[in-house]
Protein backbone atom coordinates (compact mmCIF):
# COMPACT_ATOMS: atom_id res chain seq x y z
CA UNK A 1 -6.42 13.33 24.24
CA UNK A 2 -3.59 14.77 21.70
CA UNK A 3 -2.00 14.15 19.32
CA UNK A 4 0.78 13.39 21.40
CA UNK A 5 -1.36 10.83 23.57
CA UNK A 6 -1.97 9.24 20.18
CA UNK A 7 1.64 9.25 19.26
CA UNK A 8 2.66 7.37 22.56
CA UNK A 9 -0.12 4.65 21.99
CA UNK A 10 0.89 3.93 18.51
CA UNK A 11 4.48 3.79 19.62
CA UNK A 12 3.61 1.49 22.22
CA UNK A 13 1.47 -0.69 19.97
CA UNK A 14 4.64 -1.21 17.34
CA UNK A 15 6.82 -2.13 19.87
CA UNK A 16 4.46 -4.19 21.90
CA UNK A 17 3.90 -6.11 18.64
CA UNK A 18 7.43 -6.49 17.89
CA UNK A 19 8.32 -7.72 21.29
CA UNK A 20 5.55 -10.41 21.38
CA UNK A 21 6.73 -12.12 17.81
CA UNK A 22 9.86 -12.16 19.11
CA UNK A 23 8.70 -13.82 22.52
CA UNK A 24 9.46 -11.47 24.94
CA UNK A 25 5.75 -10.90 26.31
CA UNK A 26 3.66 -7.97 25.56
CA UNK A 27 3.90 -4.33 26.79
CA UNK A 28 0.79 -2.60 28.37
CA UNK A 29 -1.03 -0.96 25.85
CA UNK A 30 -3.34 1.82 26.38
CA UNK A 31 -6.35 3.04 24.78
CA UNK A 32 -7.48 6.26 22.50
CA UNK A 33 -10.75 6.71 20.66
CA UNK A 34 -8.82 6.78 17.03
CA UNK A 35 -7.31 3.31 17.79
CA UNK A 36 -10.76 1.69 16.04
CA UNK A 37 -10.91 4.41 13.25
CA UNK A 38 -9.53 3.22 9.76
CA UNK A 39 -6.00 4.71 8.99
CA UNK A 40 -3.02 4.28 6.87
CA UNK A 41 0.30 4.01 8.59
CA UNK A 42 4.12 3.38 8.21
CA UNK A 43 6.16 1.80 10.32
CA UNK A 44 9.88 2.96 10.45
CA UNK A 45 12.65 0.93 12.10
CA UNK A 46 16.05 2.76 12.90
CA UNK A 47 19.78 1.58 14.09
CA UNK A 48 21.40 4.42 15.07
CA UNK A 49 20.92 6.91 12.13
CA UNK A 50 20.80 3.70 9.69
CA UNK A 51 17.27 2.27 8.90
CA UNK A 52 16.70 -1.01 9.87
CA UNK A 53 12.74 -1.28 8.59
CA UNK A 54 10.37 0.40 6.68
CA UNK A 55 6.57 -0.90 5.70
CA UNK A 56 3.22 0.72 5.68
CA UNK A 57 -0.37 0.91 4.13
CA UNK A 58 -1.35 3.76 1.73
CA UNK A 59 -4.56 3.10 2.22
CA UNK A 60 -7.07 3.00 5.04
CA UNK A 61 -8.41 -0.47 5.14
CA UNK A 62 -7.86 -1.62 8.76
CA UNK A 63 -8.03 0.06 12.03
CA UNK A 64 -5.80 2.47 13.43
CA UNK A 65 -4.36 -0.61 16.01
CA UNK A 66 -4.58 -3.15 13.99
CA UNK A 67 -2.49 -1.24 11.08
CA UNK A 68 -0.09 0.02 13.23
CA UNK A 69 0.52 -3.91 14.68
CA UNK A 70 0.62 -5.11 11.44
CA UNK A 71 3.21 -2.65 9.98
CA UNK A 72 5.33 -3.02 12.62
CA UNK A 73 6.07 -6.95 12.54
CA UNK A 74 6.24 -6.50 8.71
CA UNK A 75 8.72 -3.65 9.33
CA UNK A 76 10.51 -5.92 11.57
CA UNK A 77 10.52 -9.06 9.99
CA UNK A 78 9.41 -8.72 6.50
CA UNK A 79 11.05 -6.20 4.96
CA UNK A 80 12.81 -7.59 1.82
CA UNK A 81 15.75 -4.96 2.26
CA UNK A 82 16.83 -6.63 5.62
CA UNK A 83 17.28 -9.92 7.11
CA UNK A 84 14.56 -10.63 10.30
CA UNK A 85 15.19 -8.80 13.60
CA UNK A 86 16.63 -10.51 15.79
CA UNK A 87 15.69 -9.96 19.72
CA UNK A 88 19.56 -8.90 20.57
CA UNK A 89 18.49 -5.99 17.71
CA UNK A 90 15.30 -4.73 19.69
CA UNK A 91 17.43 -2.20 22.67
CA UNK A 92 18.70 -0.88 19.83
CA UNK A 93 16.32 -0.45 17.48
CA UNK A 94 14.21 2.93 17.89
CA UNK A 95 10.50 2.91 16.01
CA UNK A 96 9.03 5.78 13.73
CA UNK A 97 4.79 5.78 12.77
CA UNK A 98 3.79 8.01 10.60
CA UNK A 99 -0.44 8.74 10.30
CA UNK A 100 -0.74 9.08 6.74
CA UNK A 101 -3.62 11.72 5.18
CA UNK A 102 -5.61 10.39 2.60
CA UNK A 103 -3.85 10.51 -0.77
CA UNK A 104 -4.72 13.50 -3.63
CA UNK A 105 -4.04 13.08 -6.97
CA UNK A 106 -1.53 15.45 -8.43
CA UNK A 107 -2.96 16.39 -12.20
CA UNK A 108 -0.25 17.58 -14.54
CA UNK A 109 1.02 17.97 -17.69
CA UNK A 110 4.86 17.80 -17.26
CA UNK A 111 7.55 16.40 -14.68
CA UNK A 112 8.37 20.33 -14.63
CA UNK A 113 4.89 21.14 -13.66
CA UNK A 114 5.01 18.77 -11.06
CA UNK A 115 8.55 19.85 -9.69
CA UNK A 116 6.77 23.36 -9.41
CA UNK A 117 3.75 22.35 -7.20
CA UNK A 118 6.08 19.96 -4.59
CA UNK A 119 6.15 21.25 -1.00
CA UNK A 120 9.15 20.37 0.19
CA UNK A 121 9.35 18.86 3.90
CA UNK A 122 5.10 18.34 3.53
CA UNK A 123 4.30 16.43 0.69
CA UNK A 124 4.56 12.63 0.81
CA UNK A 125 4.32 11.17 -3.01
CA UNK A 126 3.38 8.09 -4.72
CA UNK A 127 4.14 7.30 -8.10
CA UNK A 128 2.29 4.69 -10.64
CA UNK A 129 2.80 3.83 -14.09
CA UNK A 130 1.65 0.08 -15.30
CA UNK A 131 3.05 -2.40 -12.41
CA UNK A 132 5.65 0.49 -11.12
CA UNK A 133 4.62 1.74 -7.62
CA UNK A 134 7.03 3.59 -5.24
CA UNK A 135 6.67 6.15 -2.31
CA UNK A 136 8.63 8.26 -0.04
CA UNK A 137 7.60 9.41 2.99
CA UNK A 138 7.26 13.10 3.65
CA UNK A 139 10.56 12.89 5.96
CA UNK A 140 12.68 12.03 3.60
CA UNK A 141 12.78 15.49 2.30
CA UNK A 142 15.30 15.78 5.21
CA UNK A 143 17.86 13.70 3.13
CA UNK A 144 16.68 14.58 -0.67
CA UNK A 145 15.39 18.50 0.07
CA UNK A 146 15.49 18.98 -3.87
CA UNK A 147 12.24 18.62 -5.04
CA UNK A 148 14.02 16.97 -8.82
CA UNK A 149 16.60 15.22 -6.46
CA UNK A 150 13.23 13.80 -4.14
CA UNK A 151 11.40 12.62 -7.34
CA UNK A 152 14.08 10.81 -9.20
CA UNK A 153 14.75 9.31 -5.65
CA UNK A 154 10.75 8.12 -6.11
CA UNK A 155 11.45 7.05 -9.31
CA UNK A 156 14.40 4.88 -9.17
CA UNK A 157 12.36 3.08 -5.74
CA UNK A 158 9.59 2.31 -8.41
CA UNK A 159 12.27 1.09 -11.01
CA UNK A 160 11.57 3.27 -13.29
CA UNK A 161 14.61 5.21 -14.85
CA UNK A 162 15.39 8.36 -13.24
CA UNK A 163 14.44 10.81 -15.88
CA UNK A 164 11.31 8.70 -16.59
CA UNK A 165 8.31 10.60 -17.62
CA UNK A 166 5.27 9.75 -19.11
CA UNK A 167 2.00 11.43 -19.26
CA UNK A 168 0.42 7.78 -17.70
CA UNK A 169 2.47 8.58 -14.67
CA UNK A 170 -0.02 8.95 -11.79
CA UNK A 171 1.57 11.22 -9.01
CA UNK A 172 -0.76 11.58 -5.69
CA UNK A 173 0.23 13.42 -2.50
CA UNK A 174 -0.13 13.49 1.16
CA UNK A 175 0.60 14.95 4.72
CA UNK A 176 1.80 12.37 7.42
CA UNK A 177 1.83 13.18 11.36
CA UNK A 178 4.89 11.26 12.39
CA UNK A 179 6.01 10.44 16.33
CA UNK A 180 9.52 8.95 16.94
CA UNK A 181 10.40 7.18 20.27
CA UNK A 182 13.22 9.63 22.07
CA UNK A 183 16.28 7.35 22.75
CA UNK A 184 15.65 7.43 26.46
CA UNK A 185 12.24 5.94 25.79
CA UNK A 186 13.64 3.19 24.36
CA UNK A 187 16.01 2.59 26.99
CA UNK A 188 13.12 2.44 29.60
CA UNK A 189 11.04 0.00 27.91
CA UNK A 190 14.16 -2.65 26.88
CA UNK A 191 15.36 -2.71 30.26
């Protein structure tokens, strides 16, 4: 199977576990070897162009299924940002996972440093310092394509003032593989 097998499984599995918290029964499901391997995903919730959702795991501690599952009802119903879907929301909702790589530490001496070793459109970062933690997801370089513009952005999301820098900031990386339902897909399975 591909990656693109993969992709249509996970986006099955998000929506199938949206739809049977909200009551509306359970989609068919299909298998793929990876679904029992341990991965880190996000979940990504959209309205239109406006996100309605967002949660994930940075690290791999479950299964590739049961992660997926799990991020997408939290997406859906716990994300602190928004109030709890609502099943009038799900025709319109379309779903985002991204397969997240494992995270590398970033070593360096200065925020300039860092700016320099970015890649743009690749890198998804996560930034620590004491109880701060924030991340952004590699495609949100398509909105912040500055690599100073995409870290204060990471930043502020930890609550940490934008021209923050200490050299206790921990900065790690990583890649994600990211499949998006096409808005025709989601108009077959609501209907």
């Amino acid at each position: 199977m591909t990656d693109f097998d993969l992709g249509c499984v996970v986006l099955t599995l998000a929506r199938s576990a949206i739809a049977e918290k909200l009551g509306l029964g359970k989609l068919d499901t299909m298998n793929h070897a990876s679904l029992g391997e341990p991965a880190a995903t996000f979940v990504t919730l959209r309205q239109g162009a406006e996100l309605r959702g967002c949660v994930g795991s940075l690290h791999r501690r479950r299964a590739l299924h049961d992660d997926v599952r799990m991020n997408a009802v939290a997406a859906a119903f716990r994300d602190p940002r928004f109030a709890p879907l609502a099943a009038r929301e799900l025709p319109q909702i379309s779903l985002e996972v991204s397969l997240l790589s494992a995270e590398e530490r970033i070593e360096v001496a200065s925020e300039e440093e860092l700016i320099a070793r970015l890649r743009p459109g690749i890198d998804g970062l996560i930034v620590e310092y004491r109880r701060h933690r924030a991340t952004l997801l590699p495609q949100v370089w398509q909105q912040l394509q500055e690599p100073r513009e995409f870290l204060a952005a990471l930043k502020l999301k930890a609550r940490l003032p934008e021209d923050f820098w200490s050299t206790d900031l921990i900065v790690s990386r990583y890649e994600a593989i990211t499949w998006k339902e096409q808005e025709q897909d989601v108009a077959g399975l609501v209907q």
